[in-house]
N, C-alpha and C. Protein backbone atom coordinates (compact mmCIF):
# COMPACT_ATOMS: atom_id res chain seq x y z
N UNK A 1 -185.96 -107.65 -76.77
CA UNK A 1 -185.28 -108.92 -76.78
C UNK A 1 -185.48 -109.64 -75.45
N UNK A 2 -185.38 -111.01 -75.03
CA UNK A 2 -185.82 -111.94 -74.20
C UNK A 2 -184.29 -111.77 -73.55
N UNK A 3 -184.76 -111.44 -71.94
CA UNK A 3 -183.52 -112.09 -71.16
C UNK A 3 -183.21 -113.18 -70.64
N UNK A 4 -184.37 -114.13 -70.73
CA UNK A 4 -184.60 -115.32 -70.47
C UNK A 4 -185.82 -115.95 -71.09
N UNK A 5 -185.61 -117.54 -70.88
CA UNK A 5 -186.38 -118.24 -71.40
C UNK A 5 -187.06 -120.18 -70.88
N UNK A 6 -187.90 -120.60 -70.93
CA UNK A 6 -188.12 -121.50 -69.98
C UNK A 6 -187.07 -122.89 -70.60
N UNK A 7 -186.90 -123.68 -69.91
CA UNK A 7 -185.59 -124.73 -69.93
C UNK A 7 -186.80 -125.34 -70.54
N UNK A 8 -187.84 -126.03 -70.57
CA UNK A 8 -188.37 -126.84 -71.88
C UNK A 8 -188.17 -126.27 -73.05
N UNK A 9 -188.53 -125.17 -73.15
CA UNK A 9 -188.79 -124.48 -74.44
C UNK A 9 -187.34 -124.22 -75.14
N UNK A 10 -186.54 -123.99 -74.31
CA UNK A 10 -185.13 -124.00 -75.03
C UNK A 10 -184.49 -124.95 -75.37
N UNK A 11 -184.66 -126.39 -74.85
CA UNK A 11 -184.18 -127.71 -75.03
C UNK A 11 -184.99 -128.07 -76.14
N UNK A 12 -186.12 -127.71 -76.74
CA UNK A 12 -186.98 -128.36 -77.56
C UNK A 12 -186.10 -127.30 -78.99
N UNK A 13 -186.17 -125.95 -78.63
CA UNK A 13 -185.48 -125.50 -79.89
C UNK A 13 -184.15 -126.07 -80.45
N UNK A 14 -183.35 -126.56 -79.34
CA UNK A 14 -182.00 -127.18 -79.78
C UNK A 14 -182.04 -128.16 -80.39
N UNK A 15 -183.49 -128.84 -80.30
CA UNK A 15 -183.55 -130.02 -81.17
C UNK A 15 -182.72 -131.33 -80.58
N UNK A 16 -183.14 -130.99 -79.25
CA UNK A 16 -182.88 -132.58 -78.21
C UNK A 16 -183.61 -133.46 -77.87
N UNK A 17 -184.91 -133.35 -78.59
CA UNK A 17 -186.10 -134.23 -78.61
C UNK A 17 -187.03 -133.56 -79.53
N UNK A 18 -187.70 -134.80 -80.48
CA UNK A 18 -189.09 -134.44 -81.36
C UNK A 18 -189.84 -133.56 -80.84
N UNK A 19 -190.30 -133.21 -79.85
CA UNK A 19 -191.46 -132.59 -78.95
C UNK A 19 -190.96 -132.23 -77.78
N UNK A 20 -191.86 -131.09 -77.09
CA UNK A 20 -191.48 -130.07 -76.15
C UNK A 20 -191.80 -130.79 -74.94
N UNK A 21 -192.81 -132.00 -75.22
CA UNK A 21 -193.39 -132.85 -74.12
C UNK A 21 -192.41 -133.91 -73.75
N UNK A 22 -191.50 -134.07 -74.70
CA UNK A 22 -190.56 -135.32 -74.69
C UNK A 22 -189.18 -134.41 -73.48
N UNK A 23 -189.38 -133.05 -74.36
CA UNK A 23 -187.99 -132.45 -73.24
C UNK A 23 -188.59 -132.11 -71.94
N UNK A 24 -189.58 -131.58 -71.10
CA UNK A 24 -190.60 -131.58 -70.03
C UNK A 24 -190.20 -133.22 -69.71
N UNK A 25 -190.72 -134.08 -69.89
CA UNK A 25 -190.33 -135.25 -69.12
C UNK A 25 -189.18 -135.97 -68.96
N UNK A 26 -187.54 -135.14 -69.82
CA UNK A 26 -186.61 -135.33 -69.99
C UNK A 26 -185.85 -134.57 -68.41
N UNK A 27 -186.43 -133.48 -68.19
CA UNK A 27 -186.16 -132.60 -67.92
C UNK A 27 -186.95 -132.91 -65.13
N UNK A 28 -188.35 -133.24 -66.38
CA UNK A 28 -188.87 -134.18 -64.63
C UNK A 28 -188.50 -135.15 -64.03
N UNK A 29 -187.66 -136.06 -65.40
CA UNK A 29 -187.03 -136.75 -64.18
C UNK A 29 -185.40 -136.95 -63.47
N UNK A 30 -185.39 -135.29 -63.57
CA UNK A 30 -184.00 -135.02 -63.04
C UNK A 30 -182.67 -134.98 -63.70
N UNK A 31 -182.93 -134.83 -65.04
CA UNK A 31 -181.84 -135.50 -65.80
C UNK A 31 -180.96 -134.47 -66.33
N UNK A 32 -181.43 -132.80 -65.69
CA UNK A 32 -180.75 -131.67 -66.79
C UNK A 32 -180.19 -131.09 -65.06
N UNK A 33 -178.89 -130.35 -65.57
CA UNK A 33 -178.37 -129.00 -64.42
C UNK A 33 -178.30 -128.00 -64.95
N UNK A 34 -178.69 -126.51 -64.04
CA UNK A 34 -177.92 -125.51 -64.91
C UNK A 34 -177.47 -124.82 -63.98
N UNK A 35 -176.30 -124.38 -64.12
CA UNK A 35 -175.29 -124.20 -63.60
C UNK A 35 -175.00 -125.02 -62.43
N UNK A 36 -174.72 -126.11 -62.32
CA UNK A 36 -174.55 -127.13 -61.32
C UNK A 36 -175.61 -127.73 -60.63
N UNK A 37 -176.52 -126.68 -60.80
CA UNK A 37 -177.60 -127.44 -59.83
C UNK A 37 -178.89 -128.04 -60.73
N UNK A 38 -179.13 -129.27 -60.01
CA UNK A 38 -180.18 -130.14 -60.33
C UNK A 38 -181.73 -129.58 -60.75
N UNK A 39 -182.64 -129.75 -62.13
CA UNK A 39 -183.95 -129.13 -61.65
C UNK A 39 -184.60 -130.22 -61.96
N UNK A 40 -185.21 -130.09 -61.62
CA UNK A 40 -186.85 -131.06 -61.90
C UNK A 40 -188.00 -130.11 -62.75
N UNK A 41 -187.62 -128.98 -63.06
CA UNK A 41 -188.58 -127.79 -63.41
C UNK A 41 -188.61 -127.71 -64.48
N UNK A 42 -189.62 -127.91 -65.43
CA UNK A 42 -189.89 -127.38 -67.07
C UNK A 42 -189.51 -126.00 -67.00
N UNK A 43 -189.79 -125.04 -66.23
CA UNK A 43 -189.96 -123.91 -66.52
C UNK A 43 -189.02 -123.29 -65.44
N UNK A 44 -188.16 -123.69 -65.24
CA UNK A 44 -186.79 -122.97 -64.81
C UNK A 44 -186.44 -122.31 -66.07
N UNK A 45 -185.71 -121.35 -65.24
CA UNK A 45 -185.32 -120.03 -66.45
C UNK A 45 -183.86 -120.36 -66.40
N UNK A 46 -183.72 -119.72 -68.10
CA UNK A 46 -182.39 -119.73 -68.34
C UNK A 46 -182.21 -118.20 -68.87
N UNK A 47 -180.99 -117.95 -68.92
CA UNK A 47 -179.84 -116.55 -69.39
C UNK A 47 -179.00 -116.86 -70.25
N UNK A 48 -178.92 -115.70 -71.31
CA UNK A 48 -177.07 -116.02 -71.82
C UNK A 48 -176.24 -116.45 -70.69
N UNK A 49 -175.14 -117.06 -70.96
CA UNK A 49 -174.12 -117.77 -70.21
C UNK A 49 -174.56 -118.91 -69.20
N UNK A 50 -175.38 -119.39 -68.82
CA UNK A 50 -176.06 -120.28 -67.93
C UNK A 50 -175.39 -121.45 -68.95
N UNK A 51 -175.07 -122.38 -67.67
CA UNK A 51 -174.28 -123.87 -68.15
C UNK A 51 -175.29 -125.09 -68.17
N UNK A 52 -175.77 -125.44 -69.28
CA UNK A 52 -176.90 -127.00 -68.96
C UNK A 52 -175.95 -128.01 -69.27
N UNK A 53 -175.74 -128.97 -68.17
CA UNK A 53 -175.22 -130.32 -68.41
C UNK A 53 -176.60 -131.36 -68.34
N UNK A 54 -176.18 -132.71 -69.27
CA UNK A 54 -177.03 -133.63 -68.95
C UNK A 54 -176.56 -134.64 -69.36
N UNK A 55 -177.27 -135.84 -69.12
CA UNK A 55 -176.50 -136.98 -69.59
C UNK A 55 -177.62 -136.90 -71.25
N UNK A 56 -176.47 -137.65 -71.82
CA UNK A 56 -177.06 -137.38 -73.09
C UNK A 56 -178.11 -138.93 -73.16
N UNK A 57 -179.51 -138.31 -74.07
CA UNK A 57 -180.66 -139.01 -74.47
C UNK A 57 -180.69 -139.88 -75.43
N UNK A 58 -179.29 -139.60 -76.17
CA UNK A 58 -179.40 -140.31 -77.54
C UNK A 58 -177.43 -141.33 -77.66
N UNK A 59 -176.80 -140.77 -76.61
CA UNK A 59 -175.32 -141.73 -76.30
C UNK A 59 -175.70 -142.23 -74.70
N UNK A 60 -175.28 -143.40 -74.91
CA UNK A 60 -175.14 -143.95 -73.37
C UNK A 60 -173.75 -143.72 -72.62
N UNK A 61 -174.18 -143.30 -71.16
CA UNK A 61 -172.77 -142.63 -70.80
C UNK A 61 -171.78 -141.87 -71.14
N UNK A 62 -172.71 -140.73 -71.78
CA UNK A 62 -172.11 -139.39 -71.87
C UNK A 62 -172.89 -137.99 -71.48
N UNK A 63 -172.11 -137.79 -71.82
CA UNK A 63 -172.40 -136.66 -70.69
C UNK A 63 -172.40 -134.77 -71.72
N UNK A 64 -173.26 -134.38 -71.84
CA UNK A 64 -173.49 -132.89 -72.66
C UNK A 64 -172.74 -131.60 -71.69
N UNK A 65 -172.20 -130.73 -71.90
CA UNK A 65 -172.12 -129.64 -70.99
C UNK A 65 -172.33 -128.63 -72.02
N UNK A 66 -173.44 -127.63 -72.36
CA UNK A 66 -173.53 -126.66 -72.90
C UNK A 66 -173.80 -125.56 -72.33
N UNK A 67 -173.00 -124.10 -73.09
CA UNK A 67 -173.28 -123.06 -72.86
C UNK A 67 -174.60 -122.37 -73.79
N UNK A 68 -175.22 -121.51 -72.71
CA UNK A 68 -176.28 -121.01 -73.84
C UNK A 68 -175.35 -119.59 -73.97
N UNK A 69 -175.54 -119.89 -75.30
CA UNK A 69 -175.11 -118.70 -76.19
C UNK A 69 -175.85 -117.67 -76.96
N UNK A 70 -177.37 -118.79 -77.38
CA UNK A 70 -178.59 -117.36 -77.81
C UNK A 70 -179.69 -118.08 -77.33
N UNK A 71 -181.32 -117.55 -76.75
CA UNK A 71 -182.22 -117.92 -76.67
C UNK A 71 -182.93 -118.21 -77.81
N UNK A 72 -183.91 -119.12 -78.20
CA UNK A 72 -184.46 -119.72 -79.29
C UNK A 72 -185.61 -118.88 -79.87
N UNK A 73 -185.93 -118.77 -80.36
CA UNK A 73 -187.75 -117.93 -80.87
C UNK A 73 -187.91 -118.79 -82.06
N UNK A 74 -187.77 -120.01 -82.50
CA UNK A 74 -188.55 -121.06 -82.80
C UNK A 74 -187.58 -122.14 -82.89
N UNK A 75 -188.06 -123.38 -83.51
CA UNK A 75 -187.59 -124.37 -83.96
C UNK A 75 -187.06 -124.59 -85.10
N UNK A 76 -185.79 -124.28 -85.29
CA UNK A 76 -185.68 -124.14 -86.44
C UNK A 76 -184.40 -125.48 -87.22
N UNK A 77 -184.21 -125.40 -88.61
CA UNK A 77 -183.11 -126.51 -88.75
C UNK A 77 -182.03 -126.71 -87.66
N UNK A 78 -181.40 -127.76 -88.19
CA UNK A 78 -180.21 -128.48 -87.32
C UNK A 78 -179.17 -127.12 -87.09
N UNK A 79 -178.61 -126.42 -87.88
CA UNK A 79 -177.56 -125.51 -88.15
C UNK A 79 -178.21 -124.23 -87.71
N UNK A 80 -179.43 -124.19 -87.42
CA UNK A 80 -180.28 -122.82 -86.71
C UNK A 80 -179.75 -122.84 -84.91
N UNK A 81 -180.54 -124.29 -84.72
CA UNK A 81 -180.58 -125.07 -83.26
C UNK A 81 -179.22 -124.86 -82.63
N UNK A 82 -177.88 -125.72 -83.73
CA UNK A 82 -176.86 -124.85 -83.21
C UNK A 82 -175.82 -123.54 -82.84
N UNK A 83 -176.74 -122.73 -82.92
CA UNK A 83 -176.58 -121.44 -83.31
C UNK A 83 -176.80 -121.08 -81.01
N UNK A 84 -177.62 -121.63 -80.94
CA UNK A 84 -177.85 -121.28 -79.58
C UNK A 84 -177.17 -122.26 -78.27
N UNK A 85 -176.13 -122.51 -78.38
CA UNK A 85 -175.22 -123.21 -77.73
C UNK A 85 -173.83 -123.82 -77.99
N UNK A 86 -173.02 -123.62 -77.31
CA UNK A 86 -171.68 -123.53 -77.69
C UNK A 86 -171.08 -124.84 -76.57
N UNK A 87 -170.75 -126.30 -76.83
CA UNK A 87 -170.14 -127.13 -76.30
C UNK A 87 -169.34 -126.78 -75.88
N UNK A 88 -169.18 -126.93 -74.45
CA UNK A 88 -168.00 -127.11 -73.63
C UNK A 88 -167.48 -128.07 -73.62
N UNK A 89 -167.94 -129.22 -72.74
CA UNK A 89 -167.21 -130.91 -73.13
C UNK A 89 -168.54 -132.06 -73.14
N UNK A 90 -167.85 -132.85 -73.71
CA UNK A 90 -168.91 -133.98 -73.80
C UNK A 90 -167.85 -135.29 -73.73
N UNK A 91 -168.35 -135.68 -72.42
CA UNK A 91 -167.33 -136.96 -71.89
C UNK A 91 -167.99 -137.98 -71.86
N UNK A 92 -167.58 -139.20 -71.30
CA UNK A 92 -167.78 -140.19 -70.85
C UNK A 92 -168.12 -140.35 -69.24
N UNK A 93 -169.14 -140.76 -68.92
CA UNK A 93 -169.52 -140.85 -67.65
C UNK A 93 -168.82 -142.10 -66.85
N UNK A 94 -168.29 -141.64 -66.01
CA UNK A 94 -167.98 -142.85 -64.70
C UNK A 94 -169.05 -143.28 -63.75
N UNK A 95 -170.30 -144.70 -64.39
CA UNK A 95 -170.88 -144.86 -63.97
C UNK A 95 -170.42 -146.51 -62.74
């Protein structure tokens, strides 16, 4: 079993963008944390329990905080995707 897995490749299984290239440039221009801190890195690693916040791609001025709860091994339906992350909060940003 995988103890980790690269932050494109896991954002693309959750089904937060059409393509793995769309979450990679989601992801370069600063727009994801995990566990508080900022990456710029496709290929930062993630763990069970690791926290990804981001501002969300598809609401304006809000804000995602998810826990990873399982690593992905493909792309699968909507109700698969959520299978590997467990919402913490999703607010409104004070921009």
């Amino acid at each position: 079993m995988m103890e980790e897995q690269r932050l494109d490749l896991w954002l693309y299984y959750t089904r937060l963008a059409k393509t793995r290239g769309l979450c990679a440039a989601f992801i370069r221009k600063g727009r994801v944390r995990i566990n508080g801190q900022r990456t710029h890195k496709t290929h930062a690693r993630l763990r069970l329990g690791d926290i990804v916040s981001f501002a969300s791609p598809h609401r304006e001025r809000e804000v995602c905080v998810w826990r990873v709860m399982q690593l992905g091994e493909r792309r699968g339906p909507a109700k698969e995707a959520a299978l590997l992350y467990e919402r913490i909060e999703e607010k409104t940003a004070n921009f």
